[in-house]
N, C-alpha and C. Protein backbone atom coordinates (compact mmCIF):
# COMPACT_ATOMS: atom_id res chain seq x y z
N UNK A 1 0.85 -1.17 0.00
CA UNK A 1 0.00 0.00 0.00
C UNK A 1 0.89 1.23 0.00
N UNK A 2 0.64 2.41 -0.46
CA UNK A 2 1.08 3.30 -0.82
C UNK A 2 1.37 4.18 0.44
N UNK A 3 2.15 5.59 0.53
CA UNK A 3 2.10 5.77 1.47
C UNK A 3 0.73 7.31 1.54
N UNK A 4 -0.31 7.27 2.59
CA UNK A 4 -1.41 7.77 2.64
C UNK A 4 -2.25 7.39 1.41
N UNK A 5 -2.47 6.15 1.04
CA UNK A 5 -3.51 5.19 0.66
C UNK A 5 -4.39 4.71 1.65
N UNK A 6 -6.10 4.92 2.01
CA UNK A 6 -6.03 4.45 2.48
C UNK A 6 -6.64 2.72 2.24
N UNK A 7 -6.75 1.73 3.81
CA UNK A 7 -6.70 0.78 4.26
C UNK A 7 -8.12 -0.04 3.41
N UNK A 8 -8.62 0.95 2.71
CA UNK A 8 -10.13 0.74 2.91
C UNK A 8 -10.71 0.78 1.50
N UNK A 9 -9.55 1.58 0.41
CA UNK A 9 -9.76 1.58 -1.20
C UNK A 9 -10.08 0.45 -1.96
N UNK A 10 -9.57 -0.70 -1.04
CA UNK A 10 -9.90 -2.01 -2.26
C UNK A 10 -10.15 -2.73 -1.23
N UNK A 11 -11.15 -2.74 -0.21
CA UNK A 11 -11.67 -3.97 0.69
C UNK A 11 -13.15 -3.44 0.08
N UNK A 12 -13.51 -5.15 0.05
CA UNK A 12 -14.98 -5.47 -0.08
C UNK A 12 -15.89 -5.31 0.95
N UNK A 13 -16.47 -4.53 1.64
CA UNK A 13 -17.35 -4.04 2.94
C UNK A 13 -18.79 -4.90 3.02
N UNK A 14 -19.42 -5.06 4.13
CA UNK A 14 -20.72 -5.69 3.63
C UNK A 14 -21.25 -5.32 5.36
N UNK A 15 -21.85 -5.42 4.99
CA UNK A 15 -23.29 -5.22 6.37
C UNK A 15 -23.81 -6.48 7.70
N UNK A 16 -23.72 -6.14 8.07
CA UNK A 16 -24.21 -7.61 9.03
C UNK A 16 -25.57 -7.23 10.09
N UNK A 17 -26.50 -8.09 10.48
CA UNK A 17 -27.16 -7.65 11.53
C UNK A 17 -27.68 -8.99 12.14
N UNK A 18 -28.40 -8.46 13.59
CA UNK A 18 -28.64 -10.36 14.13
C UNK A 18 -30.28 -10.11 13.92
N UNK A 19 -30.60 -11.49 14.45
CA UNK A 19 -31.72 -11.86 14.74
C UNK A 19 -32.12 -12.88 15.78
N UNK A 20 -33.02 -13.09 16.18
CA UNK A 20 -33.29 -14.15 17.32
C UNK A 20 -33.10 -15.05 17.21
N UNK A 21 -33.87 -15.98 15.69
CA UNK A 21 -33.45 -16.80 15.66
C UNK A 21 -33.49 -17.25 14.04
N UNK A 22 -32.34 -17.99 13.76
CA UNK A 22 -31.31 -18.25 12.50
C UNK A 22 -32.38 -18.94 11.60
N UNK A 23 -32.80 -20.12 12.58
CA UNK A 23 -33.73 -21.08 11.59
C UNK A 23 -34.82 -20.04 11.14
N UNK A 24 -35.49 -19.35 11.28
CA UNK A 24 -36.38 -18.84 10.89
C UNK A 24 -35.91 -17.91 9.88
N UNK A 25 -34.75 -16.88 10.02
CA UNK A 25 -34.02 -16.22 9.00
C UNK A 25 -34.13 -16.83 7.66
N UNK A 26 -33.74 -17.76 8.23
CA UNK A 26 -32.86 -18.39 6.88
C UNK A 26 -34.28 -19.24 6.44
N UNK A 27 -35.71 -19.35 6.74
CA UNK A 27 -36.50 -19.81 6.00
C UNK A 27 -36.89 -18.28 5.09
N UNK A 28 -37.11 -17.23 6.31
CA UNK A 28 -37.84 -15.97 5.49
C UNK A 28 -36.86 -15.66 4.22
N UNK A 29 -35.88 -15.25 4.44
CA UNK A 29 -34.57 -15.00 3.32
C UNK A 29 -34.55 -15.95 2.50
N UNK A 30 -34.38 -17.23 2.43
CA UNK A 30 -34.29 -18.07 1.28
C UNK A 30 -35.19 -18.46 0.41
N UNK A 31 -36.80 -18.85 1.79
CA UNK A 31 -37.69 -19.32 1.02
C UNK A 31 -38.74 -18.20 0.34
N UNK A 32 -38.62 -17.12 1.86
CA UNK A 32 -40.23 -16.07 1.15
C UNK A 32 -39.07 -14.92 0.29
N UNK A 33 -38.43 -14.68 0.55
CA UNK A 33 -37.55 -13.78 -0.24
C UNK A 33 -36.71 -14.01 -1.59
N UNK A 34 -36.59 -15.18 -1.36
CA UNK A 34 -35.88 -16.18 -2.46
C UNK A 34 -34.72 -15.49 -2.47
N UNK A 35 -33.45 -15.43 -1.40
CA UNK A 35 -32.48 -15.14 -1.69
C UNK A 35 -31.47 -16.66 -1.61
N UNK A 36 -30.33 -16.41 -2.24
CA UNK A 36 -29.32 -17.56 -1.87
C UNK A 36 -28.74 -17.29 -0.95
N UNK A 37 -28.56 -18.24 0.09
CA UNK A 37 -28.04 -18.21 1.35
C UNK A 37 -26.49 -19.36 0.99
N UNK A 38 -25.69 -19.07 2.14
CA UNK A 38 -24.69 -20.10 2.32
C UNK A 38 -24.73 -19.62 3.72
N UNK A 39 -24.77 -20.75 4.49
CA UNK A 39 -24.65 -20.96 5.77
C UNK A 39 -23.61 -21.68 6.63
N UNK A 40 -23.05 -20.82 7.50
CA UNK A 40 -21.96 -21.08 8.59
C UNK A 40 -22.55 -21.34 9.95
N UNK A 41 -21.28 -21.74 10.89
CA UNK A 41 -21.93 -21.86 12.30
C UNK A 41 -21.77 -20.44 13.07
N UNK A 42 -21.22 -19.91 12.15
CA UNK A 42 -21.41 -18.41 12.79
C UNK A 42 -22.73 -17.72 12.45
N UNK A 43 -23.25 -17.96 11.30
CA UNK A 43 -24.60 -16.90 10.86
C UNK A 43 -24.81 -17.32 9.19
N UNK A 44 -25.60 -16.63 8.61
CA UNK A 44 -25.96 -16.65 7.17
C UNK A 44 -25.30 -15.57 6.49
N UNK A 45 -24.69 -16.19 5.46
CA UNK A 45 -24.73 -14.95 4.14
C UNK A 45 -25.37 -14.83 3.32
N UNK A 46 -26.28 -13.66 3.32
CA UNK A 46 -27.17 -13.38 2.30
C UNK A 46 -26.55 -13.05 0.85
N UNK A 47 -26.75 -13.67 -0.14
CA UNK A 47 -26.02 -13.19 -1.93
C UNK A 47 -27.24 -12.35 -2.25
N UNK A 48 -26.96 -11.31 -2.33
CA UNK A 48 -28.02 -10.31 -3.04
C UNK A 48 -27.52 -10.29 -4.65
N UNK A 49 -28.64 -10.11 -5.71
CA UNK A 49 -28.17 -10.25 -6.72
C UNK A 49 -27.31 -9.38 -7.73
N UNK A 50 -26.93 -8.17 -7.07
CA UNK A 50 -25.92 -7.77 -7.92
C UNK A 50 -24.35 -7.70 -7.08
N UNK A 51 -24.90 -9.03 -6.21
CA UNK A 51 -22.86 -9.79 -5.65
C UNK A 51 -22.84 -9.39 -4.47
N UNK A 52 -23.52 -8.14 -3.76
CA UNK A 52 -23.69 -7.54 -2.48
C UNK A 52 -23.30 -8.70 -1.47
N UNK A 53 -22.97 -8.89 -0.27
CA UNK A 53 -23.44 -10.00 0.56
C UNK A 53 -23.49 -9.26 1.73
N UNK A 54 -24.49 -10.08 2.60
CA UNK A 54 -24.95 -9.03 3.94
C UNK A 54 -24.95 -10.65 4.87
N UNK A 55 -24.12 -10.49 6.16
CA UNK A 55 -24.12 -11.26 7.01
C UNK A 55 -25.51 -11.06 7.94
N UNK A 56 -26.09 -12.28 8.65
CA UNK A 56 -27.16 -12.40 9.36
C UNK A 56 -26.58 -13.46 10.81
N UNK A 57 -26.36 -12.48 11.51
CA UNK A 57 -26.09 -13.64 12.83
C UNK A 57 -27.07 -13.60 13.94
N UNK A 58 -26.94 -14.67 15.01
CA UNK A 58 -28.03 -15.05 16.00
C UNK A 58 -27.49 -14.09 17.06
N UNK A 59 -28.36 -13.64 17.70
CA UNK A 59 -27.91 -12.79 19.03
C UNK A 59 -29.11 -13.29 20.17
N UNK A 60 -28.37 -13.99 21.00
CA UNK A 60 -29.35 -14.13 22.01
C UNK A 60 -30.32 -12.63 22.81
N UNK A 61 -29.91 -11.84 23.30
CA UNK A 61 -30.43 -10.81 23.34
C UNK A 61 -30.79 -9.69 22.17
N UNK A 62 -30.89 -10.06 21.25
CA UNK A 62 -31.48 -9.10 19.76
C UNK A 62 -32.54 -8.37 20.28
N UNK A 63 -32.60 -7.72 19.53
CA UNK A 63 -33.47 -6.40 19.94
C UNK A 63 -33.82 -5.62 18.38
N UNK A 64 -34.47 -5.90 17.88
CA UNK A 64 -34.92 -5.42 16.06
C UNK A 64 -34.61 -3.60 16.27
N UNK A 65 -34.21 -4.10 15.22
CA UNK A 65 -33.67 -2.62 14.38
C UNK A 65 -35.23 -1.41 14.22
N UNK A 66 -34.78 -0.50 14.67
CA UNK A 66 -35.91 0.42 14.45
C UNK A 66 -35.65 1.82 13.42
N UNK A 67 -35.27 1.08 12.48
CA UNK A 67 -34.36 1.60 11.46
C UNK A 67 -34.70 0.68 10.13
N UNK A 68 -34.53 1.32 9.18
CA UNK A 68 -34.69 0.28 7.62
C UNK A 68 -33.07 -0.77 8.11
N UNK A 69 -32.86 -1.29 7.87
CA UNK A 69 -31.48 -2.07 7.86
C UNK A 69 -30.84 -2.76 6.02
N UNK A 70 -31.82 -3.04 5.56
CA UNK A 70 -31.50 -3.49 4.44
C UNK A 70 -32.91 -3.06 3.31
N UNK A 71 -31.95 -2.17 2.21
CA UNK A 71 -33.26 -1.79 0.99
C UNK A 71 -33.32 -2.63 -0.32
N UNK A 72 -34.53 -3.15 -0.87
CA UNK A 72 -34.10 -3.83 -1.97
C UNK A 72 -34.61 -3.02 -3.35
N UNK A 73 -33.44 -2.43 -3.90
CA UNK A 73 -34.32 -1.41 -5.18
C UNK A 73 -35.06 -2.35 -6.09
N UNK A 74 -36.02 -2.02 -7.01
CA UNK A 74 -36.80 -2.81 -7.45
C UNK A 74 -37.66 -2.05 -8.65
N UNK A 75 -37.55 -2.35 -10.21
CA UNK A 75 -38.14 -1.72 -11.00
C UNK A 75 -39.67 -1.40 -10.77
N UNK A 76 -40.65 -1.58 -10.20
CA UNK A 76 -41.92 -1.46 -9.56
C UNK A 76 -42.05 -1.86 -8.14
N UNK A 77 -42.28 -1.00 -7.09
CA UNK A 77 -43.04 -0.65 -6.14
C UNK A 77 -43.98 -2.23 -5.52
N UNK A 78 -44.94 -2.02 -6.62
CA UNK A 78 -46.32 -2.12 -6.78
C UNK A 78 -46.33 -3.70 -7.11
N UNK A 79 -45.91 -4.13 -7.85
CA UNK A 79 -45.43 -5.37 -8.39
C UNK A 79 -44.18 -6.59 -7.22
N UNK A 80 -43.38 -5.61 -6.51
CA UNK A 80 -42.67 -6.45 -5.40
C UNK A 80 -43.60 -6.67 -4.34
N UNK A 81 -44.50 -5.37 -4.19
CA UNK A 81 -45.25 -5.41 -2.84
C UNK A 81 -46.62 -6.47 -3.38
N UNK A 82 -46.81 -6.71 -4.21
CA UNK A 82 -47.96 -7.91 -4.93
C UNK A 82 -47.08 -8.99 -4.34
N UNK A 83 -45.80 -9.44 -5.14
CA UNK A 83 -45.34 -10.84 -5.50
C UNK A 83 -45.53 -11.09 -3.53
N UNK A 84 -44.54 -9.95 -2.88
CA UNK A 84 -44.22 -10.42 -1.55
C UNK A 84 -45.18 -11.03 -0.54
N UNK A 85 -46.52 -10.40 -0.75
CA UNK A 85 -47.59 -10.40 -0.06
C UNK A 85 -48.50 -11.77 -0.42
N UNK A 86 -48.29 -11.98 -1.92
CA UNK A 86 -48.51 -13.51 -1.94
C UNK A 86 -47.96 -14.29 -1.51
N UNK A 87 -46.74 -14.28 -1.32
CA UNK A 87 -45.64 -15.34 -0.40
C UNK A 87 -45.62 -15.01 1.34
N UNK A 88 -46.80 -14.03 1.60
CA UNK A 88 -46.89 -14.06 3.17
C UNK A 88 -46.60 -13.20 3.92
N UNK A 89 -45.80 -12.07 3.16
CA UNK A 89 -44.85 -10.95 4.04
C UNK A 89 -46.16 -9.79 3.66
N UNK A 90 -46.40 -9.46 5.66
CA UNK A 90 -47.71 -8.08 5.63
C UNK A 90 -46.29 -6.80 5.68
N UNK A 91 -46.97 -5.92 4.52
CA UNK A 91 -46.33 -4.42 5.01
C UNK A 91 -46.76 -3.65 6.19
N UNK A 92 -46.25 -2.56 6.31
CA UNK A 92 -46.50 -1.69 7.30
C UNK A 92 -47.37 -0.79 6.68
N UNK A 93 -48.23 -0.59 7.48
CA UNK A 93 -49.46 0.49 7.14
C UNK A 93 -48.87 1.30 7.81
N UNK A 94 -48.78 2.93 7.75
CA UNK A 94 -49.05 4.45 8.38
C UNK A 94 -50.38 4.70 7.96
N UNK A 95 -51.15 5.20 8.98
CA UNK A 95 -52.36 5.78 8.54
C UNK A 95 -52.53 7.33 8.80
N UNK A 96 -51.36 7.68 9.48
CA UNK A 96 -51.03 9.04 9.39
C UNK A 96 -49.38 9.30 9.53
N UNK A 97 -49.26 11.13 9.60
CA UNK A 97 -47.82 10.88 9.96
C UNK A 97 -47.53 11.84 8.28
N UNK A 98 -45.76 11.99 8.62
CA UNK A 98 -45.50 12.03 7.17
C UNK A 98 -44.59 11.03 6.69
N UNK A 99 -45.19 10.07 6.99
CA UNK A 99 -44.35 8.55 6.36
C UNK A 99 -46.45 8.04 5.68
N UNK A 100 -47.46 8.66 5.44
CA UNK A 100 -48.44 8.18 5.43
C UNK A 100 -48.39 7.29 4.18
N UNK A 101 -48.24 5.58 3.93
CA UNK A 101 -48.71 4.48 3.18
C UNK A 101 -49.91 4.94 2.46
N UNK A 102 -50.16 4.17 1.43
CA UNK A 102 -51.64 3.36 1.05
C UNK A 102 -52.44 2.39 1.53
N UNK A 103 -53.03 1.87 1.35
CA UNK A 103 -53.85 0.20 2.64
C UNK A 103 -52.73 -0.55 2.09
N UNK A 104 -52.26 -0.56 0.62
CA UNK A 104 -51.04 -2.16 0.81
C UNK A 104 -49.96 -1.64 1.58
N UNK A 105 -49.16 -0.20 1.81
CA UNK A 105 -47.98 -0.18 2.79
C UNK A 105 -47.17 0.91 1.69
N UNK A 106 -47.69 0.75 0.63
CA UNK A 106 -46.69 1.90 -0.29
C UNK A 106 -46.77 3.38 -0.10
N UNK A 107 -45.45 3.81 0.26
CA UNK A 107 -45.72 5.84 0.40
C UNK A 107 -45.10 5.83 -1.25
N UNK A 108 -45.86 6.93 -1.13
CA UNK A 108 -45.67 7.86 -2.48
C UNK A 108 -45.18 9.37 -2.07
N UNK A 109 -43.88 9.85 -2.63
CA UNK A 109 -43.68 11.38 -2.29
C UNK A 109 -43.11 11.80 -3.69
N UNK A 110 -43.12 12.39 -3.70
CA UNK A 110 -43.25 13.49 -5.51
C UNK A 110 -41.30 13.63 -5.02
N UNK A 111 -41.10 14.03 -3.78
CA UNK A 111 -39.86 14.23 -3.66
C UNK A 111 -38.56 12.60 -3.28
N UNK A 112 -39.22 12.12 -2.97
CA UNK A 112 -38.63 10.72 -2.92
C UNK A 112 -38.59 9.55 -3.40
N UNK A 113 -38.51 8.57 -3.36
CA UNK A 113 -38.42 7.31 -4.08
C UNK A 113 -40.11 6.73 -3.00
N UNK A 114 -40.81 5.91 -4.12
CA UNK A 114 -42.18 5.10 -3.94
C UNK A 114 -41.26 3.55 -2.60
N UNK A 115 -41.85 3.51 -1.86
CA UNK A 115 -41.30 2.70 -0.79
C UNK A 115 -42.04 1.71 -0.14
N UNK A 116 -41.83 0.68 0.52
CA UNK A 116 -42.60 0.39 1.22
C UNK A 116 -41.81 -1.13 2.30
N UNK A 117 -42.30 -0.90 3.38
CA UNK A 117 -41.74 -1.09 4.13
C UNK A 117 -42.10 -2.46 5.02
N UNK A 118 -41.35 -3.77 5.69
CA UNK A 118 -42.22 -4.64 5.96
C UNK A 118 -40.70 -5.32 7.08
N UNK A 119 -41.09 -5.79 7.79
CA UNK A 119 -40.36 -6.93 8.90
C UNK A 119 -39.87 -8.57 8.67
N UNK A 120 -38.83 -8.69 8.95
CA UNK A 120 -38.03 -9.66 8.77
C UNK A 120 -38.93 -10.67 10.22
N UNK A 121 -38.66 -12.43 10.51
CA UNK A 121 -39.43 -12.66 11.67
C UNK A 121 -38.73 -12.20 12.70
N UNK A 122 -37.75 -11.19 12.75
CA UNK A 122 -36.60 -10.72 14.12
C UNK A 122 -37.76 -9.66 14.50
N UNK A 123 -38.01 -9.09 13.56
CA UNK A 123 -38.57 -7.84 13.86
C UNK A 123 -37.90 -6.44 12.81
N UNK A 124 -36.98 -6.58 12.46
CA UNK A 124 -35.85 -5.66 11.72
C UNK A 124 -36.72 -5.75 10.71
N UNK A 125 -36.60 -4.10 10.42
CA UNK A 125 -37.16 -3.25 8.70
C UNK A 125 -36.24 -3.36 7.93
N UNK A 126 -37.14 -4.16 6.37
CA UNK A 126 -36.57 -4.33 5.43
C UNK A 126 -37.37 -2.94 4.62
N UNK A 127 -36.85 -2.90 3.35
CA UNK A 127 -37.74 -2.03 2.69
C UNK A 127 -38.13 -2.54 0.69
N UNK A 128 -38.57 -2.40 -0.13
CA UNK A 128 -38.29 -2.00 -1.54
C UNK A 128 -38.85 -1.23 -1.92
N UNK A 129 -37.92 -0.39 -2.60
CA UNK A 129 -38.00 0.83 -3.43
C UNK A 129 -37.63 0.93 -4.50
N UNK A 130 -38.14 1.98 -5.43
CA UNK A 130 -37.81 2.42 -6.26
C UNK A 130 -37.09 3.28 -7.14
N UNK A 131 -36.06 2.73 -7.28
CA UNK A 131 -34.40 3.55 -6.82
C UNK A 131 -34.62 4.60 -8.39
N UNK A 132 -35.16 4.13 -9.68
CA UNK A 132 -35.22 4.55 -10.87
C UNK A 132 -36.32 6.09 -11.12
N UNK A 133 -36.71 6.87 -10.24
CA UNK A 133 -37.89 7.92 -9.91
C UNK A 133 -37.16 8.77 -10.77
């Protein structure tokens, strides 16, 4: 490495977060999400499809994220929040507020990306959006 290069120009970074419990992760993520998993005795790696990978480990005391934690962009809104909801996953309704949804869970803002927002079984906010506005 060069000198004042830094440490951090060519490392691959990725995200990690826990959950209560693994077996259930790794059904929601693989089966209702349809992601590819590879699994360790430490936790799951999630393969997101453009190579991303996001670690998922068990934490006995977890405590869900009250925060989005992971976004999945998505050419329609409207069409992820269909497919997902047939495979079982409820969004989050706002019925007021300025985060205010539709009845399926989608906000719409003229200034932001179309969103919508829904829980992993930990409890942790996932989101998909529409990164293309």
């Amino acid at each position: 490495m060069a000198k004042g290069e830094s440490v951090f120009k060519t490392t691959k970074a990725f995200s990690s977060f826990s959950v209560d419990d693994l077996g259930r992760a790794r059904k929601f993520y693989g089966d209702t999400l349809g992601l590819e998993i590879e699994e360790s005795p430490e936790g799951l790696e999630l393969n997101i499809g453009d190579g991303s990978h996001v670690f998922v480990y068990p934490k006995g005391n977890h405590v869900p994220a009250t925060f989005t934690i992971l976004n999945f962009p998505v050419e329609s809104v409207e069409d992820a929040v269909g497919d997902l909801t047939h495979r079982g996953v409820r969004f989050e309704v706002y019925e007021s507020g300025e985060l205010k949804t539709d009845k399926r869970g989608i906000f719409t803002d003229s200034a932001g990306p179309k969103i919508a927002w829904f829980k992993d079984p930990a409890g942790n906010f996932l989101s998909v959006l529409e990164a293309n506005r």
